[in-house]
N, C-alpha and C. Protein backbone atom coordinates (compact mmCIF):
# COMPACT_ATOMS: atom_id res chain seq x y z
N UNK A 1 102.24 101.78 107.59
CA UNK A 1 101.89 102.52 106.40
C UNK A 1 102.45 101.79 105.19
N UNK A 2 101.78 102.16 104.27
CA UNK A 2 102.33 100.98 102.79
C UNK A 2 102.36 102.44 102.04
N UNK A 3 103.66 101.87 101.52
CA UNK A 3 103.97 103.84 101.04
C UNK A 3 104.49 102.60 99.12
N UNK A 4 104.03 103.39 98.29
CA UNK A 4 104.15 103.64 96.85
C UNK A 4 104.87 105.09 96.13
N UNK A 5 106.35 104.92 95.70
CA UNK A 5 106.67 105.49 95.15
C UNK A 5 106.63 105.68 93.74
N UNK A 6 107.04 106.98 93.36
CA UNK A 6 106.47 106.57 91.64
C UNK A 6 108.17 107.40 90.89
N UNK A 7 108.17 107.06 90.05
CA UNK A 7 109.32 107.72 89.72
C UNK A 7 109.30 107.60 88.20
N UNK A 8 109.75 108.40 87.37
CA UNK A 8 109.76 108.11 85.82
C UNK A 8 110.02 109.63 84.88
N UNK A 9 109.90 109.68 83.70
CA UNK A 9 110.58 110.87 82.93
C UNK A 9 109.18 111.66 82.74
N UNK A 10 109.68 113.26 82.63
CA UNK A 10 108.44 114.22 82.18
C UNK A 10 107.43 113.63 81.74
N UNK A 11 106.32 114.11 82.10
CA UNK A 11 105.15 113.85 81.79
C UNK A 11 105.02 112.59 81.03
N UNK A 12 105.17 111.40 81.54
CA UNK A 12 105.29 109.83 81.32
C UNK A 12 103.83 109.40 82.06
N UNK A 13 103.31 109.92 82.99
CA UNK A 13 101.98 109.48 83.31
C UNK A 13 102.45 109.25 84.93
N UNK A 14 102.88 109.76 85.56
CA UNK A 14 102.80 109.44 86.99
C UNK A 14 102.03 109.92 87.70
N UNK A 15 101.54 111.56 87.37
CA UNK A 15 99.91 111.76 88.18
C UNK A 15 99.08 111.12 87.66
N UNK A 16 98.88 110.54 86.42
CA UNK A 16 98.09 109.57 85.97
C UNK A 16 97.67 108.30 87.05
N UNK A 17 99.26 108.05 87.11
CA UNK A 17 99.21 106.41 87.81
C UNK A 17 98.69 106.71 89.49
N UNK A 18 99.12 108.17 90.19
CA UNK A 18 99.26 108.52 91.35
C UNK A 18 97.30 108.76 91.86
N UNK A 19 96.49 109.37 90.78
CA UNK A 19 94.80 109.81 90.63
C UNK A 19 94.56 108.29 90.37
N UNK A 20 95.07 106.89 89.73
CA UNK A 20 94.72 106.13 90.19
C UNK A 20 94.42 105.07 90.63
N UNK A 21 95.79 105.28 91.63
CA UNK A 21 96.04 104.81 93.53
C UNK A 21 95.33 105.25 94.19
N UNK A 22 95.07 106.69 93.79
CA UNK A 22 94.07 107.51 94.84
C UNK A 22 92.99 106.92 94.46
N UNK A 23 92.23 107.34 93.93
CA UNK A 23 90.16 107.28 93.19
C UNK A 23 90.21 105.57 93.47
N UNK A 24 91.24 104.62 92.64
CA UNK A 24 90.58 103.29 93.17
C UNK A 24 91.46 102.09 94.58
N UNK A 25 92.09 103.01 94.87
CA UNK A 25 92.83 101.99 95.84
C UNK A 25 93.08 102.97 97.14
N UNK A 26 92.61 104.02 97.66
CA UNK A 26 92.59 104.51 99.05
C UNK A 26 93.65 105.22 99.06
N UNK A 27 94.29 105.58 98.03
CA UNK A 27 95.87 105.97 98.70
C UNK A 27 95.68 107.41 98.81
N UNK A 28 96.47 108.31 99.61
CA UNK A 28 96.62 109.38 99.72
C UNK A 28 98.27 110.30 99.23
N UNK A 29 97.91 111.26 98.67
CA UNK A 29 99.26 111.71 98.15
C UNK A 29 100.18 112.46 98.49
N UNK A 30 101.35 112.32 98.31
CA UNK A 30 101.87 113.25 98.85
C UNK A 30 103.04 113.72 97.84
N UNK A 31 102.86 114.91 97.29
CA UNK A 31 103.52 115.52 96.10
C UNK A 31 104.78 116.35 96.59
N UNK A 32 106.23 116.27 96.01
CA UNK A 32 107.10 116.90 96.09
C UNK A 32 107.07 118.29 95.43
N UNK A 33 106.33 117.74 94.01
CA UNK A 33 106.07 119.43 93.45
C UNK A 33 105.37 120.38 94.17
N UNK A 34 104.44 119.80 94.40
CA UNK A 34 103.56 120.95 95.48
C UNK A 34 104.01 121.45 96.80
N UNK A 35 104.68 120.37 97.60
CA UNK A 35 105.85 120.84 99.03
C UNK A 35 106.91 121.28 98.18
N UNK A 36 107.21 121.47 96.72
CA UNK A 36 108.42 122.81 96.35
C UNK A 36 107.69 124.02 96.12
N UNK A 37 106.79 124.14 95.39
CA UNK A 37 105.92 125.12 94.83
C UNK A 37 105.39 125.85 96.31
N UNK A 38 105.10 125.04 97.27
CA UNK A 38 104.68 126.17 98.57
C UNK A 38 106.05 126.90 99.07
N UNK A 39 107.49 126.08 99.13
CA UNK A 39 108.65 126.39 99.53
C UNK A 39 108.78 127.40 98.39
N UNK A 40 108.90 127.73 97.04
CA UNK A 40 109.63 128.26 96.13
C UNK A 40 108.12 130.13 96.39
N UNK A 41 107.43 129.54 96.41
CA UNK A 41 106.12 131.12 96.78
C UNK A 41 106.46 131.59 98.40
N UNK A 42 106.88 130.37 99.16
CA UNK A 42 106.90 130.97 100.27
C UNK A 42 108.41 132.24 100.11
N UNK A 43 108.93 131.87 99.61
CA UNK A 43 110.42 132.60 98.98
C UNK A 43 110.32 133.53 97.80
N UNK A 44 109.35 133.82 97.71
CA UNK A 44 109.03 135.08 96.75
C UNK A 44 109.13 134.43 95.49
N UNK A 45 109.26 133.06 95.23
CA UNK A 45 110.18 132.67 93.41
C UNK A 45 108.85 132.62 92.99
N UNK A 46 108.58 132.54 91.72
CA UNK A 46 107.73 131.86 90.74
C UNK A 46 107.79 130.62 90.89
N UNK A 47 106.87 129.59 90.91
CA UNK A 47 107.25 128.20 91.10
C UNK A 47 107.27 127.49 89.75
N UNK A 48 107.85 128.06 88.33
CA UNK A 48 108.59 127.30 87.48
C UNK A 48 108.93 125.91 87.70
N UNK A 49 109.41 125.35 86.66
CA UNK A 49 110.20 124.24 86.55
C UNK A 49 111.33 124.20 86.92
N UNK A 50 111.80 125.06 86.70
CA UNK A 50 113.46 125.61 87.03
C UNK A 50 113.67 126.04 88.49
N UNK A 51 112.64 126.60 89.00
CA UNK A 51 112.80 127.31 90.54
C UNK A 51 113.13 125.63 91.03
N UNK A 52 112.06 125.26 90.67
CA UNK A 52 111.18 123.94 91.65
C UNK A 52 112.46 122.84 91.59
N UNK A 53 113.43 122.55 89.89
CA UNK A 53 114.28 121.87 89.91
C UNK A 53 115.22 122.42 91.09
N UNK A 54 115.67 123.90 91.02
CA UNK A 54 116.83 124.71 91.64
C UNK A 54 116.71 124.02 93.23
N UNK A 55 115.25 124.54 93.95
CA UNK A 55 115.18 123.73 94.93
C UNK A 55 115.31 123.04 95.66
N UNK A 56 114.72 121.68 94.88
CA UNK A 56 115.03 120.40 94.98
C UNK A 56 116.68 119.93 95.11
N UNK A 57 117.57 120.66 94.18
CA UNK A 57 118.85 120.51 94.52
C UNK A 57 119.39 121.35 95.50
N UNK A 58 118.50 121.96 96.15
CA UNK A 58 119.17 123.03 97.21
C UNK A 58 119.17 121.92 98.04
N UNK A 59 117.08 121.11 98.37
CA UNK A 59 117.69 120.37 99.42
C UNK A 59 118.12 118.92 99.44
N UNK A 60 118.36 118.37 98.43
CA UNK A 60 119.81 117.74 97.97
C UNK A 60 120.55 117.75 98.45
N UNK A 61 121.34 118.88 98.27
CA UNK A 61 122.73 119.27 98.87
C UNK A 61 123.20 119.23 100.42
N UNK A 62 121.78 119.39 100.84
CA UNK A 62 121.96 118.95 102.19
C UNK A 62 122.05 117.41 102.97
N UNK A 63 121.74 116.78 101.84
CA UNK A 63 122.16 115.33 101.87
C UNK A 63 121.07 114.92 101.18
N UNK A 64 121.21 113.66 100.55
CA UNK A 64 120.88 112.72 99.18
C UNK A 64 118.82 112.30 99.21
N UNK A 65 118.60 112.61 100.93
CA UNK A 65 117.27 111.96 101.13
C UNK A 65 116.39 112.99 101.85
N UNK A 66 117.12 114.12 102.45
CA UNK A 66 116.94 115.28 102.64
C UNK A 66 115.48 115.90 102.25
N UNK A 67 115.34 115.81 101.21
CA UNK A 67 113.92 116.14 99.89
C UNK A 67 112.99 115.26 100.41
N UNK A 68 113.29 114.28 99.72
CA UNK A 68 112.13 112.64 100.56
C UNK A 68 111.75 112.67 102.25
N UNK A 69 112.77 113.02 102.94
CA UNK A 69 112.45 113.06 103.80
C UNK A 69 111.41 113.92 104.36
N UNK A 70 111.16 114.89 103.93
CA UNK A 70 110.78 116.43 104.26
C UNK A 70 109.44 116.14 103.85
N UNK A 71 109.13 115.39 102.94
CA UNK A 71 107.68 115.28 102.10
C UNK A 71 107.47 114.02 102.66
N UNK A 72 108.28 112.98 103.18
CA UNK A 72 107.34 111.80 103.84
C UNK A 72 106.96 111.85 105.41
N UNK A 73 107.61 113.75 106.14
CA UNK A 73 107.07 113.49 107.16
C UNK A 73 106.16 114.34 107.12
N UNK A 74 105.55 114.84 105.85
CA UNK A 74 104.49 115.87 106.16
C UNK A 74 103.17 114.87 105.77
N UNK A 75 103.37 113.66 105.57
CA UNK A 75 102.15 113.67 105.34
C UNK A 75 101.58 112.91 107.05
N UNK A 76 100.17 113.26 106.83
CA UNK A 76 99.32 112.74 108.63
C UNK A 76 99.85 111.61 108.73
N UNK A 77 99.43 111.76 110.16
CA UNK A 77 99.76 111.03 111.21
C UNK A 77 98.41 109.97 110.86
N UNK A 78 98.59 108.49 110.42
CA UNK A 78 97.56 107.69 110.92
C UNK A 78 96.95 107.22 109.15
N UNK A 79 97.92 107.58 107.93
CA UNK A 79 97.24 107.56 106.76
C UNK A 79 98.10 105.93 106.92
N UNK A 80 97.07 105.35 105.97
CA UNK A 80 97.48 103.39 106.60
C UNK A 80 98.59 103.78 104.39
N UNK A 81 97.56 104.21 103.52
CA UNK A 81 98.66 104.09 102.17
C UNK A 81 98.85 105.50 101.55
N UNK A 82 99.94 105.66 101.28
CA UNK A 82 100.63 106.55 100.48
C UNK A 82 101.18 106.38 99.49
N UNK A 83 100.92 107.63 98.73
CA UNK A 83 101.99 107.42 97.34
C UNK A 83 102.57 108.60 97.28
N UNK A 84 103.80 108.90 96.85
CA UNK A 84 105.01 109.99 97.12
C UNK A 84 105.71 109.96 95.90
N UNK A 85 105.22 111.08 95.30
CA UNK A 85 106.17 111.19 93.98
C UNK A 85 106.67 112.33 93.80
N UNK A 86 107.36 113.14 92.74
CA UNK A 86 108.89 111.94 92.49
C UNK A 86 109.51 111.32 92.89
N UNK A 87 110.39 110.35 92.68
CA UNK A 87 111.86 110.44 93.13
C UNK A 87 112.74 110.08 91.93
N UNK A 88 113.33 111.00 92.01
CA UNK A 88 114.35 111.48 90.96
C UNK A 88 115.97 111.35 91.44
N UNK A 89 116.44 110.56 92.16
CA UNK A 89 117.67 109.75 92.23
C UNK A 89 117.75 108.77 93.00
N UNK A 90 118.69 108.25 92.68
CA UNK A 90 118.90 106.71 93.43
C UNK A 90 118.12 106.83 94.98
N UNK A 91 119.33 107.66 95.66
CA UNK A 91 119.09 107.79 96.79
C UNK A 91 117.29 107.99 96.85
N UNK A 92 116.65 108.89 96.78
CA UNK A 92 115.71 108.80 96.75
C UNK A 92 114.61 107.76 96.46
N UNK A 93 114.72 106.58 95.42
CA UNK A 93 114.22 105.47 95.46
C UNK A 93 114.52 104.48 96.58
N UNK A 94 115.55 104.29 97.23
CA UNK A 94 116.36 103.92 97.90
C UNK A 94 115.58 104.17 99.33
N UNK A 95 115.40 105.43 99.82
CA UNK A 95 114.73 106.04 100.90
C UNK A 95 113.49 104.89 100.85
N UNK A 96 112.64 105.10 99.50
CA UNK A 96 111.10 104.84 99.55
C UNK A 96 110.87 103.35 100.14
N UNK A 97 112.13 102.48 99.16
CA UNK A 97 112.56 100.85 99.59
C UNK A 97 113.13 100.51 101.36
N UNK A 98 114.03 101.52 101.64
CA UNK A 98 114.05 102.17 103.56
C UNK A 98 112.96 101.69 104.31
N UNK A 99 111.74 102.63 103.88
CA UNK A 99 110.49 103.04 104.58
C UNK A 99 109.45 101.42 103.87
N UNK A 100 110.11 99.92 103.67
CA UNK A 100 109.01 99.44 103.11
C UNK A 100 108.35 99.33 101.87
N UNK A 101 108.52 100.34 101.13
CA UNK A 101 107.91 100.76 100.30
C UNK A 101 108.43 100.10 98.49
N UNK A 102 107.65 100.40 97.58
CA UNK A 102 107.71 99.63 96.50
C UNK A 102 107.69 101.45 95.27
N UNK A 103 108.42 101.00 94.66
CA UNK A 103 108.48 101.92 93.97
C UNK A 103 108.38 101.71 91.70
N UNK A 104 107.32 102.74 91.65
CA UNK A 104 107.01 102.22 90.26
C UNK A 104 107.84 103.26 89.50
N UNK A 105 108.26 102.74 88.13
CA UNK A 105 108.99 103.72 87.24
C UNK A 105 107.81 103.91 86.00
N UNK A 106 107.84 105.29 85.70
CA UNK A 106 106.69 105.16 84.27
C UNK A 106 107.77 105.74 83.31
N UNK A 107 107.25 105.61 82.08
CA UNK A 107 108.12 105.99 81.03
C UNK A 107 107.07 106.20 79.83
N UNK A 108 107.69 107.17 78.72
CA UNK A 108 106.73 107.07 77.37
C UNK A 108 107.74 107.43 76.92
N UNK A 109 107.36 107.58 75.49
CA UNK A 109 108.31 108.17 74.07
C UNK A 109 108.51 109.65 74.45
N UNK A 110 109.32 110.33 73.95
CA UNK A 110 109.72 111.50 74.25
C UNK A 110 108.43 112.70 73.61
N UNK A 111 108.26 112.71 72.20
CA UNK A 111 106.94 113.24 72.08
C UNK A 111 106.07 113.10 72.23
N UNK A 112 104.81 111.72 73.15
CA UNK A 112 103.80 112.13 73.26
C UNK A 112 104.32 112.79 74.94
N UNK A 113 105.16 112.50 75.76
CA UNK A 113 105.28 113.18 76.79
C UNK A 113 105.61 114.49 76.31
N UNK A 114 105.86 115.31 75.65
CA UNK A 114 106.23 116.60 75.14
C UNK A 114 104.23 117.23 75.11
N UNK A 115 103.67 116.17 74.07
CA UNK A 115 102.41 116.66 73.77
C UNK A 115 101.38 116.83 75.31
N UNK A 116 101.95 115.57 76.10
CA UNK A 116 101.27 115.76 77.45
C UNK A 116 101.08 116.80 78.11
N UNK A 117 102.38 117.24 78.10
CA UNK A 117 102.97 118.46 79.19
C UNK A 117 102.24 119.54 78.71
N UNK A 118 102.60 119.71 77.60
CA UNK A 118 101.84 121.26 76.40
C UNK A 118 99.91 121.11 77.03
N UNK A 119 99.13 119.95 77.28
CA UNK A 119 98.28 119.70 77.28
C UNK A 119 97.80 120.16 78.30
N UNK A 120 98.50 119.78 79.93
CA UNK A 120 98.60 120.13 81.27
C UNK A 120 98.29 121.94 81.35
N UNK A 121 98.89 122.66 80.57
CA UNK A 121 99.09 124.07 80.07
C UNK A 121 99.61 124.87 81.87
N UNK A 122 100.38 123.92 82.79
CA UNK A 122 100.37 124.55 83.79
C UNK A 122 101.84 125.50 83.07
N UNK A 123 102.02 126.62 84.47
CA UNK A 123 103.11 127.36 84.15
C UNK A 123 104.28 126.50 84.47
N UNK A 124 104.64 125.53 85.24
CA UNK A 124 105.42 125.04 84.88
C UNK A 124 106.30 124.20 83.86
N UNK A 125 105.11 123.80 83.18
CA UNK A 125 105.11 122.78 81.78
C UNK A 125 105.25 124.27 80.45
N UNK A 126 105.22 125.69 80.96
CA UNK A 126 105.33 126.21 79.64
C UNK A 126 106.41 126.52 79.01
N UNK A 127 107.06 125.76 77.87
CA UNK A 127 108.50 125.19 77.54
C UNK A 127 108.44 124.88 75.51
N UNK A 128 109.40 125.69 74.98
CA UNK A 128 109.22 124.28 73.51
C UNK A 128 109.92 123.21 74.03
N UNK A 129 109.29 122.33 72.62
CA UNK A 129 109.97 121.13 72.64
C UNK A 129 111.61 121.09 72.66
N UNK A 130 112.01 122.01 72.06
CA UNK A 130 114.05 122.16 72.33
C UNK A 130 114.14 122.12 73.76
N UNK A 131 113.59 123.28 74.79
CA UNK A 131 113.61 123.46 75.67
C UNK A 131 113.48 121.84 76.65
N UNK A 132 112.31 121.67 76.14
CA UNK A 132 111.88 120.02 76.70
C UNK A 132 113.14 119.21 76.52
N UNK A 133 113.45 118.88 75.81
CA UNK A 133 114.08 118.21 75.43
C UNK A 133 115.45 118.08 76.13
N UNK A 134 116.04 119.54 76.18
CA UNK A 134 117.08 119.59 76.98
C UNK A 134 116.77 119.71 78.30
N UNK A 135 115.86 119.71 78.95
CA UNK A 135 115.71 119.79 80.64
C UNK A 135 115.02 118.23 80.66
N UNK A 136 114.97 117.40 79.78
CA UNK A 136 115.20 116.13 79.61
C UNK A 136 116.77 115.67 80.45
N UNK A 137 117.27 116.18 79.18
CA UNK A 137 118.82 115.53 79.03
C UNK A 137 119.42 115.63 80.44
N UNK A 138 119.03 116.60 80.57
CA UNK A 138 119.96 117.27 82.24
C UNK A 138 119.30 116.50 83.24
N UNK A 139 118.02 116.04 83.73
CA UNK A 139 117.61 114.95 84.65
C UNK A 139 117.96 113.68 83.89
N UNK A 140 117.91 113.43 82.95
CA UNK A 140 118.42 111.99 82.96
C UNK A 140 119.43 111.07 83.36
N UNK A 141 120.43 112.12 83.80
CA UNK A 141 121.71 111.93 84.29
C UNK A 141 122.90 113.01 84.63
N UNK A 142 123.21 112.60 85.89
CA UNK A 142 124.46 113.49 86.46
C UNK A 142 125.14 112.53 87.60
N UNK A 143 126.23 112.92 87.43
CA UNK A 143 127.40 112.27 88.07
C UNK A 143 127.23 113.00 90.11
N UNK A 144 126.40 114.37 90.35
CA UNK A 144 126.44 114.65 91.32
C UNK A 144 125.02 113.52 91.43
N UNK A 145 125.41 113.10 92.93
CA UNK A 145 124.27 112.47 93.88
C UNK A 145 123.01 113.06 94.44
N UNK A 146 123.64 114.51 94.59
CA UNK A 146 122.88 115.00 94.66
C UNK A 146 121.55 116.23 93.49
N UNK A 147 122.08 116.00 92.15
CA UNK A 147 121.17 116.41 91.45
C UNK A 147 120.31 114.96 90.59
N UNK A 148 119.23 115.52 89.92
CA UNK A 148 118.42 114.96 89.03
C UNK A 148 119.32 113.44 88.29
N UNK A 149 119.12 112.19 88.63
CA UNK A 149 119.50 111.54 87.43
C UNK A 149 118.23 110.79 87.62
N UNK A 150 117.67 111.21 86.80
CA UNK A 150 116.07 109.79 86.28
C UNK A 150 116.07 108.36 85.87
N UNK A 151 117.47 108.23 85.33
CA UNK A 151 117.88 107.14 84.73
C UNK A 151 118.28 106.20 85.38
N UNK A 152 119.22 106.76 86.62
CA UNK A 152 119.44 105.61 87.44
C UNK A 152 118.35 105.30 88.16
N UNK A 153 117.49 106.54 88.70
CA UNK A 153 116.33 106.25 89.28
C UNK A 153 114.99 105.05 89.06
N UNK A 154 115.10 105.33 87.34
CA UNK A 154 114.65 104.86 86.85
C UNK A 154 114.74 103.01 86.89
N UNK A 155 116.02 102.89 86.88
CA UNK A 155 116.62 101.60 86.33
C UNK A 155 116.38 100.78 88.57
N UNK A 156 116.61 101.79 89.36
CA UNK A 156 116.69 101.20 90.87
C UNK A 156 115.42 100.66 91.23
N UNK A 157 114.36 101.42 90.41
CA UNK A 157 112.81 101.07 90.82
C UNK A 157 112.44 99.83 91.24
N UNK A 158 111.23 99.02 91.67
CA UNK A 158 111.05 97.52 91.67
C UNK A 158 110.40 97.28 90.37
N UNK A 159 108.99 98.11 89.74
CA UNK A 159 108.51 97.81 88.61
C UNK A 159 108.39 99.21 87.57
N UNK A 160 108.29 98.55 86.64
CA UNK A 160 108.41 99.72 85.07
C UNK A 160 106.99 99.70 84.68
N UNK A 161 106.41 100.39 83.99
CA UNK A 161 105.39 100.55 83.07
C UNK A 161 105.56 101.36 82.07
N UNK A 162 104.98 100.99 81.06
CA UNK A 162 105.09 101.93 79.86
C UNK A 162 104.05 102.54 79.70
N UNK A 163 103.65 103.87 79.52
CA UNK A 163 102.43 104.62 79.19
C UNK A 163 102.19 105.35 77.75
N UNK A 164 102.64 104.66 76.70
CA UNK A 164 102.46 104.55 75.27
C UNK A 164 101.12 104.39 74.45
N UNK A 165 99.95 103.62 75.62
CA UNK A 165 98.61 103.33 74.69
C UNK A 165 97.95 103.72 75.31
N UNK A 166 96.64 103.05 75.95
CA UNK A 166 95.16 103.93 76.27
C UNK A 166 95.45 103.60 78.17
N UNK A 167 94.40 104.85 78.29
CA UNK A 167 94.29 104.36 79.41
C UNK A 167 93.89 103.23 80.47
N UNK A 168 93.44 102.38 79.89
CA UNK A 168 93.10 101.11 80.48
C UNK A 168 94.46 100.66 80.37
N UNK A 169 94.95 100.38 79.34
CA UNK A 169 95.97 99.63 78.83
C UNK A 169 97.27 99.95 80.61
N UNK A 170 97.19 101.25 80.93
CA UNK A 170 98.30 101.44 81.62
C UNK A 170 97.41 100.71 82.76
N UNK A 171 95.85 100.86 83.45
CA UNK A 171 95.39 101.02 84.51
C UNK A 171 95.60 99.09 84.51
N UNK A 172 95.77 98.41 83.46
CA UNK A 172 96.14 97.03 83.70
C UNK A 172 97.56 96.58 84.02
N UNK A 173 98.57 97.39 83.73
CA UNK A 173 100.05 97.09 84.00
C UNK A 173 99.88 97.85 85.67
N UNK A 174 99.61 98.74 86.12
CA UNK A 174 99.20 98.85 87.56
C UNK A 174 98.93 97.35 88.37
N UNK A 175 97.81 97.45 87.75
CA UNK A 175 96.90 96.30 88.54
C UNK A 175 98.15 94.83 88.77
N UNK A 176 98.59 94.98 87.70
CA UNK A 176 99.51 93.34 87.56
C UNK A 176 100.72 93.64 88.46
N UNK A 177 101.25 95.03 88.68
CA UNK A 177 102.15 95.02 89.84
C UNK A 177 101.64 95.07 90.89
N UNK A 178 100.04 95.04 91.44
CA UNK A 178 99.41 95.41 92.70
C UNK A 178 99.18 93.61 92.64
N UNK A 179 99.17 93.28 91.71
CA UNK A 179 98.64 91.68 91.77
C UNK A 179 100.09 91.33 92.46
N UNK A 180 101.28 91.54 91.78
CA UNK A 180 102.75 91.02 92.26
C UNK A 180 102.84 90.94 93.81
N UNK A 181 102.51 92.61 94.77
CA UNK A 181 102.56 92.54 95.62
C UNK A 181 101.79 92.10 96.24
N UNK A 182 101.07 91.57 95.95
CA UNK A 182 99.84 90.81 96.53
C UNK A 182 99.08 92.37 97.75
N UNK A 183 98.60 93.34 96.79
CA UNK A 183 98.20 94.35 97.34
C UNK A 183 96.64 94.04 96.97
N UNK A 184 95.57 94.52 97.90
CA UNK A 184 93.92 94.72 97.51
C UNK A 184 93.71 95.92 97.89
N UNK A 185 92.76 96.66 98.20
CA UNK A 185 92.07 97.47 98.08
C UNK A 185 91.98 97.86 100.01
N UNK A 186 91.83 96.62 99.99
CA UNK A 186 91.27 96.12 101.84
C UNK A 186 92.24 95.49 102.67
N UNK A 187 93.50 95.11 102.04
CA UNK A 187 94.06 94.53 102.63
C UNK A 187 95.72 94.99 102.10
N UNK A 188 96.68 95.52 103.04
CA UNK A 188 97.68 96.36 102.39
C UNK A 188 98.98 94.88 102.30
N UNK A 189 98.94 94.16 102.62
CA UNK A 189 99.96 93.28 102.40
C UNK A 189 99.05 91.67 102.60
N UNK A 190 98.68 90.69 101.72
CA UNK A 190 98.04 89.49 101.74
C UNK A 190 99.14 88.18 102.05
């Protein structure tokens, strides 16, 4: 399996980059938000931002890869590429590099990712910008291993992209890290 991790800050463009791995390169996904959001309903919560963060550090706490783990064995038996996002600490990038795998960081300016999120209009994204801002601050970094730091996450990745201009513009910084790994369409390692 050729597994693609994605990792990067609020609404920076990683379902962006993740719809397309999928639509032009075969990959299949496998979302942490959505394996929290079934865990956080299966538990009576609202699946918020906050449940879904709370979560995620529940299973954290049970050790550093715990989370990753749980979402890279749900996906089928027999999928040849994957992409698995978040990962939101070291350890967790770390896991993806474990399993083979190559892991991308996305990033944007703090307000058009603010304007993104507002755009999305899901209930989890419904937040002001103060609010944003500070549930920023708090994943960007923490000294526990086991909560949110984006930053180191960020910085452990193999490649960065910036998602600041159009969409082509990003769907070409893709392509040039799929060129790096010498990845095709048809062929998962050249």
């Amino acid at each position: 399996m050729f597994i693609v991790g994605i990792t990067g800050t609020l609404g920076a463009g990683k379902g962006t980059v993740v719809d397309y791995l999928v639509r032009e390169k075969g990959f299949v996904h496998a979302s942490v938000s959505e394996f929290l959001a079934v865990e956080t309903k299966r538990r009576g919560i609202e699946p918020d931002r906050i449940a879904r963060h709370n979560l995620a550090n529940e299973y954290r706490a049970q050790g550093p890869t715990v989370l990753m783990e749980a979402v890279y064995q749900s996906v089928p038996q027999g999928v040849e590429r994957v992409v698995l996002e978040p990962q939101h600490t070291v350890s967790e990038v770390r896991f993806m590099q474990s399993r083979g795998g190559v892991v991308f960081a996305v990033d944007a300016d703090l307000e058009t990712r603010y304007n993104r999120i507002r755009e999305r209009g899901s209930l989890k994204d419904n937040v002001s910008f103060d609010e944003f801002a500070a549930i920023q601050k708090l994943e960007m970094a923490s000294d526990d291993p086991n909560k949110n730091n984006l930053g180191a996450a960020i910085e452990a990745a193999d490649f960065h992209v910036t998602n600041d201009g159009t969409l082509e513009e990003l769907y070409t910084q893709i392509e040039q890290v799929l060129a790096k790994i010498h990845f095709s369409k048809h062929d998962v390692r050249v």
